[in-house]
Protein backbone atom coordinates (compact mmCIF):
# COMPACT_ATOMS: atom_id res chain seq x y z
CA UNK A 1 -5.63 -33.59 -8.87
CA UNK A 2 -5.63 -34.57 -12.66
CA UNK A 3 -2.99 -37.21 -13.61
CA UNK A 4 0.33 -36.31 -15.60
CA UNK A 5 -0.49 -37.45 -19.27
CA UNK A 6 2.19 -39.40 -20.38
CA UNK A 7 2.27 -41.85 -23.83
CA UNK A 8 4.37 -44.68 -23.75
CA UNK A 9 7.31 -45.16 -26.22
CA UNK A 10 8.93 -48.58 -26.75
CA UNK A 11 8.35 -49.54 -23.07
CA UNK A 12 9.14 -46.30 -21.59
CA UNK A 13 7.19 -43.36 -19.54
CA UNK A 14 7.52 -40.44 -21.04
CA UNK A 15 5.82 -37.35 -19.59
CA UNK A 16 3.09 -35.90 -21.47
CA UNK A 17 5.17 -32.63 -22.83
CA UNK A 18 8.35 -34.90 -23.61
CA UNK A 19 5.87 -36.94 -26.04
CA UNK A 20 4.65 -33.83 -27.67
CA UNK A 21 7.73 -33.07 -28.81
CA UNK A 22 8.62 -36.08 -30.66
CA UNK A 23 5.66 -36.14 -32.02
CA UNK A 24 5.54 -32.60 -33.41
CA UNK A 25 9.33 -33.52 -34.52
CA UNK A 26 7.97 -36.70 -35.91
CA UNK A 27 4.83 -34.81 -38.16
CA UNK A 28 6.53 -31.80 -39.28
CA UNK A 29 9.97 -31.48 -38.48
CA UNK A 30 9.58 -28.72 -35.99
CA UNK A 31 9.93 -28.06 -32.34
CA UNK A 32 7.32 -25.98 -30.38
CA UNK A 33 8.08 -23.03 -28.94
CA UNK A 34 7.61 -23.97 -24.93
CA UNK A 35 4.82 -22.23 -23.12
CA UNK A 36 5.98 -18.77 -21.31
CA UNK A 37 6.60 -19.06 -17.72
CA UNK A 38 3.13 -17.57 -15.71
CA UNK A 39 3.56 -14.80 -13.44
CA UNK A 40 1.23 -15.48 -9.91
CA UNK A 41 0.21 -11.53 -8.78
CA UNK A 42 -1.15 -11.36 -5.40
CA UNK A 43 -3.54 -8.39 -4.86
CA UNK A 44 -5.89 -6.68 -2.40
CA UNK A 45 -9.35 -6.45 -4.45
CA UNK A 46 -10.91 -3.17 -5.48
CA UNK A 47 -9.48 -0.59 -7.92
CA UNK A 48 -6.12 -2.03 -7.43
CA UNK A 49 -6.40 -5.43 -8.47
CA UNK A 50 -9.37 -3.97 -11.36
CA UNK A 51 -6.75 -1.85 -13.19
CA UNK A 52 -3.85 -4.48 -12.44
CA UNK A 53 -5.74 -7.13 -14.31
CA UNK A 54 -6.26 -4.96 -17.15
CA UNK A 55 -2.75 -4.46 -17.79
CA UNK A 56 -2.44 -7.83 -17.17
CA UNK A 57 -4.88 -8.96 -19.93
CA UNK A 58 -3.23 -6.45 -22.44
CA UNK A 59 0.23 -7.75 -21.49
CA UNK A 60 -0.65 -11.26 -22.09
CA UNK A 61 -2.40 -10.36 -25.59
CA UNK A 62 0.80 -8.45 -26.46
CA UNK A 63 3.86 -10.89 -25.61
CA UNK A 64 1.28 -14.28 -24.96
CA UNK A 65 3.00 -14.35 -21.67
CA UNK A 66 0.79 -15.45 -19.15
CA UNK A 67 -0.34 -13.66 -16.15
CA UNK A 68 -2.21 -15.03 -13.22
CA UNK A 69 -4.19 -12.63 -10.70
CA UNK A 70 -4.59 -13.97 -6.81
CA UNK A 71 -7.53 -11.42 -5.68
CA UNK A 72 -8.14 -10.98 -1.73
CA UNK A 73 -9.85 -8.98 0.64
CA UNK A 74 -8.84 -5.79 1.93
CA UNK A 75 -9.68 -6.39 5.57
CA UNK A 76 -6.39 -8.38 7.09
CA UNK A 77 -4.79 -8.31 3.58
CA UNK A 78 -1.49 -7.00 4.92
CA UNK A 79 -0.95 -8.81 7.63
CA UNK A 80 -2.11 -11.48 5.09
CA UNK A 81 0.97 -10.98 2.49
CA UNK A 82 3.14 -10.61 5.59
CA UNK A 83 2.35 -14.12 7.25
CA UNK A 84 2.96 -15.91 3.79
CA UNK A 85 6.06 -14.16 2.58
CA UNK A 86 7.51 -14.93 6.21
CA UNK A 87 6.48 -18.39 6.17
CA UNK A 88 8.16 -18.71 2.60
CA UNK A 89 5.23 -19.20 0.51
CA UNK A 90 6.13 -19.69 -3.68
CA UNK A 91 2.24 -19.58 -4.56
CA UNK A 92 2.89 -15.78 -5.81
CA UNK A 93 5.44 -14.43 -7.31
CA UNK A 94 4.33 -10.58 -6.92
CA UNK A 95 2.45 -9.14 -3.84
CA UNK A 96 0.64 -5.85 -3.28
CA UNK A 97 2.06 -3.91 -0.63
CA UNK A 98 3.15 -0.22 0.47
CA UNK A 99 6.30 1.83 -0.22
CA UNK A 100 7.09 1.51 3.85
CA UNK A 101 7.03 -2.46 3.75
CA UNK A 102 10.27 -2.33 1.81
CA UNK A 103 12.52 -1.89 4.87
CA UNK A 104 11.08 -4.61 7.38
CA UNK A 105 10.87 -7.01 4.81
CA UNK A 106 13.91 -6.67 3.17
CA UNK A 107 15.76 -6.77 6.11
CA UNK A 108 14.01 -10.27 7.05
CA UNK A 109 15.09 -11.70 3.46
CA UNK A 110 11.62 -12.44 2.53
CA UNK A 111 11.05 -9.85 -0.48
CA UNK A 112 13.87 -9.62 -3.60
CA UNK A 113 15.53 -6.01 -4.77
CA UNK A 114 14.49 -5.70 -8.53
CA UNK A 115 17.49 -4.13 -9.71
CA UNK A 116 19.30 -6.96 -10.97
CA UNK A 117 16.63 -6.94 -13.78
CA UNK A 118 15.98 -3.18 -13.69
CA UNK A 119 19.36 -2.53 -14.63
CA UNK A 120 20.34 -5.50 -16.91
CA UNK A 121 19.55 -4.19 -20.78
CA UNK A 122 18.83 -7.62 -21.92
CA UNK A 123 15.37 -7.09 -19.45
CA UNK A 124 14.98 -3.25 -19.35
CA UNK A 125 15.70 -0.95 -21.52
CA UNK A 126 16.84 2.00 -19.93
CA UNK A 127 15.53 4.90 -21.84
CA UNK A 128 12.42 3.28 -22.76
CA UNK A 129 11.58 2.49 -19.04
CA UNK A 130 12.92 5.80 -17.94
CA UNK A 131 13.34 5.17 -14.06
CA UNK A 132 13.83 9.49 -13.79
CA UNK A 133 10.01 9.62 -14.75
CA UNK A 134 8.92 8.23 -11.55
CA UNK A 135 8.59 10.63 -8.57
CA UNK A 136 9.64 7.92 -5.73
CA UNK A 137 11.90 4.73 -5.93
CA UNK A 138 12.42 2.44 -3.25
CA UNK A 139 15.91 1.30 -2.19
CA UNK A 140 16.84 -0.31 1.19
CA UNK A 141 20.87 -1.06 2.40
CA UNK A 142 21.75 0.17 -1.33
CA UNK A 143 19.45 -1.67 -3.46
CA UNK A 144 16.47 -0.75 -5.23
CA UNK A 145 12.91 -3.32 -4.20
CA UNK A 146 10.39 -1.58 -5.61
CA UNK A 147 8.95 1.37 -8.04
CA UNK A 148 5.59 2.27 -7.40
CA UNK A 149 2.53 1.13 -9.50
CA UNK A 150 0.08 4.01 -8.17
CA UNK A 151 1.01 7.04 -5.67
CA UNK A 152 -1.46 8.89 -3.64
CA UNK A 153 -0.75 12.43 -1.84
CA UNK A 154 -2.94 14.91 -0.42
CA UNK A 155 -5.17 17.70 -1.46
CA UNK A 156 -7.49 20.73 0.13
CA UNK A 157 -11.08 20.39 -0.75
CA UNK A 158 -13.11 23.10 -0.59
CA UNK A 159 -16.73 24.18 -1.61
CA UNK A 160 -15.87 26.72 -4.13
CA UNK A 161 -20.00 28.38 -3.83
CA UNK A 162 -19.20 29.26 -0.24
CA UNK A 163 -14.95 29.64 -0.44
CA UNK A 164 -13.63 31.46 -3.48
CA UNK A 165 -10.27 32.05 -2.34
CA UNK A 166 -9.01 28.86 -0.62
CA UNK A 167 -6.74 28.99 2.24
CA UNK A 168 -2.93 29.40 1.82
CA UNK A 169 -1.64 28.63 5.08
CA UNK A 170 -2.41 26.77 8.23
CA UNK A 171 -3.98 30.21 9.79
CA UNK A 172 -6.08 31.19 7.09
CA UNK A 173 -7.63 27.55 7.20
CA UNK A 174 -8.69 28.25 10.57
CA UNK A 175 -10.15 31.45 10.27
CA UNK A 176 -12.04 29.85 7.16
CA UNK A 177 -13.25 27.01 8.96
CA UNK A 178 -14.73 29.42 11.87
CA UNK A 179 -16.82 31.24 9.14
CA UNK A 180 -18.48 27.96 7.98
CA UNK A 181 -18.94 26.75 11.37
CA UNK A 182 -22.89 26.55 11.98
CA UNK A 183 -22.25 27.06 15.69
CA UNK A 184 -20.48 30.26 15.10
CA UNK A 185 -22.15 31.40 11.89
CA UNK A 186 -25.67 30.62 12.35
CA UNK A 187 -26.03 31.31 8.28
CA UNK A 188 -23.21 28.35 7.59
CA UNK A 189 -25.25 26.16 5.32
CA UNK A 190 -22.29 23.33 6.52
CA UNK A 191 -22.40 22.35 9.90
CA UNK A 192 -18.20 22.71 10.33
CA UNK A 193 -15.96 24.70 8.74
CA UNK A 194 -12.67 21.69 8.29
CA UNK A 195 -12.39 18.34 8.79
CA UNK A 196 -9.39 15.94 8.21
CA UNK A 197 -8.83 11.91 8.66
CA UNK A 198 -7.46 11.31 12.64
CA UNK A 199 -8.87 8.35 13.34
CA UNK A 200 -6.14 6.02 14.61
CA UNK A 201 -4.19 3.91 12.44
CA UNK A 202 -2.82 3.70 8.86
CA UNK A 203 -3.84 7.66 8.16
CA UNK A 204 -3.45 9.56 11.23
CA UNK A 205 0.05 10.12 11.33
CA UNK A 206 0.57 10.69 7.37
CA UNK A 207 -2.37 13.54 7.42
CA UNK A 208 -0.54 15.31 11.17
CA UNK A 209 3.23 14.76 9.03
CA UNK A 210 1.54 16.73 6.37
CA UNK A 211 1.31 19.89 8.75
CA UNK A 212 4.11 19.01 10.54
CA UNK A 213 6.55 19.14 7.68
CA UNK A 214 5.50 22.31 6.71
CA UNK A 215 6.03 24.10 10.73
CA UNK A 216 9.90 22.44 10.48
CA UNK A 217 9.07 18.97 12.31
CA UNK A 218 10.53 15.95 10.81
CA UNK A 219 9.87 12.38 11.63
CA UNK A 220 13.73 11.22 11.37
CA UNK A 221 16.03 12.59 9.25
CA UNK A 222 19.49 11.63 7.32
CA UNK A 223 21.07 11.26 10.35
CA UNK A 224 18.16 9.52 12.48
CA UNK A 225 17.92 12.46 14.28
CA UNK A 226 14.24 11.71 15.71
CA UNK A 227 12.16 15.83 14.99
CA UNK A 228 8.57 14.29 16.22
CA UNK A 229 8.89 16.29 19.37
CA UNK A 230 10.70 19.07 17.65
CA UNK A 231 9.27 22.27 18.01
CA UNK A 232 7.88 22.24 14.60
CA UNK A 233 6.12 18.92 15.52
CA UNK A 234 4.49 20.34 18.80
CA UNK A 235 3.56 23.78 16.10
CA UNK A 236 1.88 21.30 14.41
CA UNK A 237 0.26 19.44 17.30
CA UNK A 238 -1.01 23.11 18.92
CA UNK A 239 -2.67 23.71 15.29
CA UNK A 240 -4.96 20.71 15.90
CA UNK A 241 -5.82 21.21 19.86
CA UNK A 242 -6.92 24.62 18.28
CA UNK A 243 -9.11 23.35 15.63
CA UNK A 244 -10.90 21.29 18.35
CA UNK A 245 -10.48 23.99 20.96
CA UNK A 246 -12.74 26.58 18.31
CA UNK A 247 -15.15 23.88 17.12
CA UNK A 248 -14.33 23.76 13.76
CA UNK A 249 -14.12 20.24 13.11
CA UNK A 250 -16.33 17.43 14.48
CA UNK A 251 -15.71 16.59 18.28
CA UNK A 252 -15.92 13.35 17.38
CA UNK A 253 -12.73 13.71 14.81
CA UNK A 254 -10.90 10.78 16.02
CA UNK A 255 -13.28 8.66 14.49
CA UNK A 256 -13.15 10.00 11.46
CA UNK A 257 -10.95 8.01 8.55
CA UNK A 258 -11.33 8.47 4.92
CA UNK A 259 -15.00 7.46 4.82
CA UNK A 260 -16.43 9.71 6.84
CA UNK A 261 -14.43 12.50 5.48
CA UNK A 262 -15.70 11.62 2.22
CA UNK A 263 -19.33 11.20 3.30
CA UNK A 264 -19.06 14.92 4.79
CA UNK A 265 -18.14 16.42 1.54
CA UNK A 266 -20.96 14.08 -0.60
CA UNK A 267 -23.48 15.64 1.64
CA UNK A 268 -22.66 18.97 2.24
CA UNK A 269 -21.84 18.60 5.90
CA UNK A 270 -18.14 20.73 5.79
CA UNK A 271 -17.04 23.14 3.85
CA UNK A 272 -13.07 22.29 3.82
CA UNK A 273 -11.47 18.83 4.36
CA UNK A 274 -7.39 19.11 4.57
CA UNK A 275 -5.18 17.13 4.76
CA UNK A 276 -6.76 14.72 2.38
CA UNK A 277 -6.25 11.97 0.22
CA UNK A 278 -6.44 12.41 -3.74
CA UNK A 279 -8.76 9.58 -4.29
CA UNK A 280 -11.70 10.84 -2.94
CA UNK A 281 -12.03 13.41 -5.89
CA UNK A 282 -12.60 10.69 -8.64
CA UNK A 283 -14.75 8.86 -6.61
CA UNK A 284 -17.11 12.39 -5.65
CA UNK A 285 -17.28 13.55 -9.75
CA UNK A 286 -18.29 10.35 -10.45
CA UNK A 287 -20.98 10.14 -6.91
CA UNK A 288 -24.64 11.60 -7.02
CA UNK A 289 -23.63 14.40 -4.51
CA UNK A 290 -25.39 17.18 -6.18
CA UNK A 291 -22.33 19.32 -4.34
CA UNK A 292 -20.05 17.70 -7.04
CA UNK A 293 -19.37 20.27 -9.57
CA UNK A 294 -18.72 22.79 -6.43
CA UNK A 295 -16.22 20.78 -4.80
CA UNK A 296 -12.87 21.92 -5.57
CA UNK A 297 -9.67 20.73 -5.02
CA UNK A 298 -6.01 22.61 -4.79
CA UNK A 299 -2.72 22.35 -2.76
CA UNK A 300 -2.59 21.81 0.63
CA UNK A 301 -2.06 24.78 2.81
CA UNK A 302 1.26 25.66 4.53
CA UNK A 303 3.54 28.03 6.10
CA UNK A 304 4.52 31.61 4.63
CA UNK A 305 8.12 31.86 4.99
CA UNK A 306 10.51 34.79 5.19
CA UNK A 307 10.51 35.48 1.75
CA UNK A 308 6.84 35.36 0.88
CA UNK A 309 6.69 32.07 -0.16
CA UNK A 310 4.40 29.29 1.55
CA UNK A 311 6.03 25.97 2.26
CA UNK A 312 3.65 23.47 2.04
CA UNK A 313 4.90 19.40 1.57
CA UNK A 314 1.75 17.13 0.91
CA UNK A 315 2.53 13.53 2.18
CA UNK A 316 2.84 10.76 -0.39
CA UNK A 317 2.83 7.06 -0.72
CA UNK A 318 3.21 4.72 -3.33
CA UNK A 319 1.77 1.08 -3.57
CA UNK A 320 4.00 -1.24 -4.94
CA UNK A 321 4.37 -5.31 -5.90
CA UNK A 322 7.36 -6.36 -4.28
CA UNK A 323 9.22 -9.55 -5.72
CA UNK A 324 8.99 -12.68 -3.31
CA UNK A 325 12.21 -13.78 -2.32
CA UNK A 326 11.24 -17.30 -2.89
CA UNK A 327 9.32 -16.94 -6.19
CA UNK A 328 10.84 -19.65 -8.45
CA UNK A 329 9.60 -17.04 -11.44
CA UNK A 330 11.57 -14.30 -10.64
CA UNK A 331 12.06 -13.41 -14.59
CA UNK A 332 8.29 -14.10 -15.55
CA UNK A 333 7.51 -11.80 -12.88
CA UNK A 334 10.20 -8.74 -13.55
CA UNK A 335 8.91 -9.04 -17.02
CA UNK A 336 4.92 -8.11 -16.26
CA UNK A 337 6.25 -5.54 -13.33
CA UNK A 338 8.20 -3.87 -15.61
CA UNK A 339 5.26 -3.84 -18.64
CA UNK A 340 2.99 -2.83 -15.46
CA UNK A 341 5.18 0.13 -14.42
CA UNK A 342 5.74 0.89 -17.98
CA UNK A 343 4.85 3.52 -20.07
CA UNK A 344 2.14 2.09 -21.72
CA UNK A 345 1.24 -0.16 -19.08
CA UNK A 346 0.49 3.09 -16.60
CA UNK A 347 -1.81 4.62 -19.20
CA UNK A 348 -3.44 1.33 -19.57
CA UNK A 349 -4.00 1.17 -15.83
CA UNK A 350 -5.14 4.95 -15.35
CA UNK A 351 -7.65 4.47 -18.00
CA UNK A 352 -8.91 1.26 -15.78
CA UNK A 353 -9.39 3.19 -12.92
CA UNK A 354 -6.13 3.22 -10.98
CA UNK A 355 -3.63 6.18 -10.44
CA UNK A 356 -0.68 6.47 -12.03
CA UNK A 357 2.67 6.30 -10.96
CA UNK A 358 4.69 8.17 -13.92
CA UNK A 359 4.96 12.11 -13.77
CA UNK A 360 4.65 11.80 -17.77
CA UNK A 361 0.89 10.37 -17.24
CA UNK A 362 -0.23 12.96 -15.51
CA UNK A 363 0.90 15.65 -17.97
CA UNK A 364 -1.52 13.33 -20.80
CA UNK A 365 -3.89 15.53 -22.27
CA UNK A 366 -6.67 12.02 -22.97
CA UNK A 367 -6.42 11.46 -19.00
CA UNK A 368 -9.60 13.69 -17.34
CA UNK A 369 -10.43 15.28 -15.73
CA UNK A 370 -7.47 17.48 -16.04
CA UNK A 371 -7.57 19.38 -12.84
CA UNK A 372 -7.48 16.33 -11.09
CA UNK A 373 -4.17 15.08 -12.94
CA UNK A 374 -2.35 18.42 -13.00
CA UNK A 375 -3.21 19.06 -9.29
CA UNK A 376 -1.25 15.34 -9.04
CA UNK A 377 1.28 16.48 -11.13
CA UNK A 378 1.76 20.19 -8.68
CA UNK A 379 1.12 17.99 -5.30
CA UNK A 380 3.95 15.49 -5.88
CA UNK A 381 6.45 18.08 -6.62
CA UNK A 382 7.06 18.99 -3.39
CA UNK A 383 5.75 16.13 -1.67
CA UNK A 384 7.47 13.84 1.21
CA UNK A 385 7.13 10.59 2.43
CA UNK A 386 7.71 8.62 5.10
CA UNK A 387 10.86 6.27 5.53
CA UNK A 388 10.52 2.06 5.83
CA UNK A 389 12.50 1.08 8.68
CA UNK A 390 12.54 -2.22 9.74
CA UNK A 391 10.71 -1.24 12.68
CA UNK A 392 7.66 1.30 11.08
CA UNK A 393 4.99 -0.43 12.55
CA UNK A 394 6.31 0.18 16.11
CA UNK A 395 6.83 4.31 15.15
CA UNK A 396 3.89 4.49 13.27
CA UNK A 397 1.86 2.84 16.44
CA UNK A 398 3.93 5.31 18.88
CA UNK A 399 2.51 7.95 17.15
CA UNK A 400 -1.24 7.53 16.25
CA UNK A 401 -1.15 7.09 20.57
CA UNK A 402 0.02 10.06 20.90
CA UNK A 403 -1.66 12.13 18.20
CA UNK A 404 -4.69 10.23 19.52
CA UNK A 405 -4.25 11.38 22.71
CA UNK A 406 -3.50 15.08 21.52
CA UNK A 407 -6.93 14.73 18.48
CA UNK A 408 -9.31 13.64 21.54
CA UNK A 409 -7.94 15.75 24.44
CA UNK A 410 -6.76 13.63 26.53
CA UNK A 411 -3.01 14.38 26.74
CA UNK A 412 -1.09 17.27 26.61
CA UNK A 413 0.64 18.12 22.93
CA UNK A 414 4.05 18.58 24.48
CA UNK A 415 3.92 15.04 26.99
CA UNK A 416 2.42 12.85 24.37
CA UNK A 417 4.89 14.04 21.58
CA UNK A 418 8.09 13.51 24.11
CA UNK A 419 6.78 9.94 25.03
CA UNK A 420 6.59 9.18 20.82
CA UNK A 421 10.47 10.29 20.47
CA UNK A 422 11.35 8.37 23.15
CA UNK A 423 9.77 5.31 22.05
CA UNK A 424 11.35 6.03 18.19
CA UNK A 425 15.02 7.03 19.68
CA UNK A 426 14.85 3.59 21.42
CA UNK A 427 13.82 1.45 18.37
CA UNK A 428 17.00 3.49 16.04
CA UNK A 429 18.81 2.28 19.16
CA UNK A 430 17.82 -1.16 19.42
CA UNK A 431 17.66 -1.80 15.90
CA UNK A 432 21.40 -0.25 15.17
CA UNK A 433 20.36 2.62 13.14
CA UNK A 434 22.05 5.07 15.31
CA UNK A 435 23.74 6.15 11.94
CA UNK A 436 21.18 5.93 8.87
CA UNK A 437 21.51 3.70 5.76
């Protein structure tokens, strides 16, 4: 570690920055302005942390405010921010996280609410930052911790040279899928009809809530009334033990995650993925899948009500930097979150790669492709997500075993879903959420 330079004034020590202002006092009569207080942003690398420290680098050329990007890995990066903010690290100020960490960590006192600064006007001003422009906020116990920084919903891809009418609901998926199903159409140029991402963990349940929503399930509601075993839900659950029942999808599906669903679309190897992530599309028009320009995205499917219309409710999620609770920088870092989240500072980060979090952004014209934003815009409408308990990890685990159990086979749809509501009544029970915040 360098030693503190310090000059030495009749006899006495003074540190290094003490001296320099004498001196400047001393050789023109002036005092400098002190250096601006860094902000430390910890982030998981890839697109995120690319298009974070671009705003970042435009930030600091615009107010000369210093901003300081921690990269890391993706694999344990999670579990990673979670270990340090619990063990009261002040090495960050701002860590990359998801919408659905908010309740377990504010409730442990680890991560700050923002909206001390969000709603002071001597840090934000309100109509400028325009907090109505974002589709999702995230409160906890009454206060606001986080605004997202990039959301991501879900899409139906579909080859439009073999499907010119996509699917509206849930039923005319499956009859779609059985026409471009090699084994039952020996013409199929795709070897299955549908695919989707079940392979246990982070995805599995957001992609099954995505057709479970639309049947009438719920996950829990206002009231922490637990719906996973409603009879929406098991609607839901009977739609997938039929697309592996008529051999639509892969038999291995439960190994498939957003890779492989990806993969089968660059090559040609389906002819429908839904429920699916957004991100895939930038990443295939910009791939050397000669299937690009055919692959098409729209809503996802849903149910046709009463009335004619289809309900359909795409899941969403938004990433987010929460403040740490022991940052000594709290300012410094409200300051570049709230640039970040900005107007300008979303456009900046779109045009960097990452996707952005402001329904205005996706409505600019300069952002392309344009089907991909407006389709963004359309999807988030009407999309859900899912709430941050302080005890998510232990629901979201109850139910990728079940839906595991249900995607492979091995369980029955009504069992498996009864054991997951019994496990989530318990933890509202335990936890004292019997009445919802």
């Amino acid at each position: 570690m360098r030693a503190q330079q310090s000059w030495a004034w009749r006899g006495v020590v003074i540190p290094g920055v003490v001296a320099t202002l004498i001196l400047s006092l001393a050789l023109t009569g002036t005092v400098p302005a002190a250096p601006a207080e860094k902000a430390v942003v910890l982030v998981r690398t890839g697109v995120e942390a690319d298009s974070i420290r671009a705003v970042a680098q435009a930030y600091t050329a615009k107010t000369g405010r210093p901003v300081e990007i921690m990269e890391a890995g993706r694999r344990g990066f999670y579990p990673a921010v979670y270990t340090q903010l619990l063990g009261g690290a002040t090495s960050f100020d701002l860590a990359q996280l998801n919408d659905v960490d908010v309740g377990p960590l504010a409730e442990a006192g680890v991560i700050a609410p923002i909206d001390p600064f969000l709603f002071n006007r001597s840090m934000t001003d309100p109509v400028e930052y325009d907090l109505w422009d974002f589709p999702f906020i995230y409160r906890y116990a009454g206060r606001v911790y986080a605004v997202p920084f990039d959301i991501s919903t879900m899409f139906l891809y579909y080859r439009s040279d073999l499907i010119s009418r996509p699917p509206q609901t849930w039923d005319e998926y499956l009859e779609t899928a059985k026409k471009w199903t090699k084994s039952r159409n020996p013409t199929s140029p795709t070897l299955y009809g549908a695919t989707l991402t079940a392979l246990a963990g982070s995805e599995q349940p957001k992609t099954f809530y995505t057709v479970m929503w639309s049947k009438g399930g719920w996950i829990v509601n206002d009231k922490c009334q637990v719906g996973v075993d409603s009879p929406g839900a098991l609607a839901a659950a009977e739609f997938y033990v039929k697309l592996r029942t008529e051999k639509v999808v892969p038999p291995d599906l439960s190994s498939w995650g957003f890779s492989e669903v990806y993969d089968a679309l660059r090559v040609g190897a389906v002819a429908m993925a839904a429920p699916y992530w957004n991100a895939a599309y930038p990443l295939l028009k910009a791939s050397d899948s000669p299937l690009k320009d055919k692959i098409r995205i729209t809503l996802v499917p849903g149910e046709r009500q009463p009335n004619g219309s289809i309900l359909r409710t795409p899941f969403q999620q938004g990433k987010i930097l929460v403040l740490n609770a022991h940052s000594p920088r709290k300012e410094a870092a409200w300051r570049f979150l709230a640039y970040l989240t900005g107007k300008e500072g979303t456009r900046i980060m779109a045009q960097a790669g990452g996707t952005p979090s402001r329904m205005s952004a996706f409505r600019d014209p300069t952002l392309q492709p344009r089907e991909y934003y407006e389709m963004m815009l359309a999807s988030l409408r009407i999309a859900r997500g899912d709430r941050g308990f302080p005890f998510y990890a232990e629901q979201h685990e109850a139910m990728n075993s079940a839906l595991s159990s249900i995607v492979t086979g091995t369980g029955e749809p009504r069992a498996a879903l009864e054991r997951a509501g019994r496990v989530i009544r318990d933890l509202i029970k335990r936890h004292g959420f019997e009445r919802c915040q």
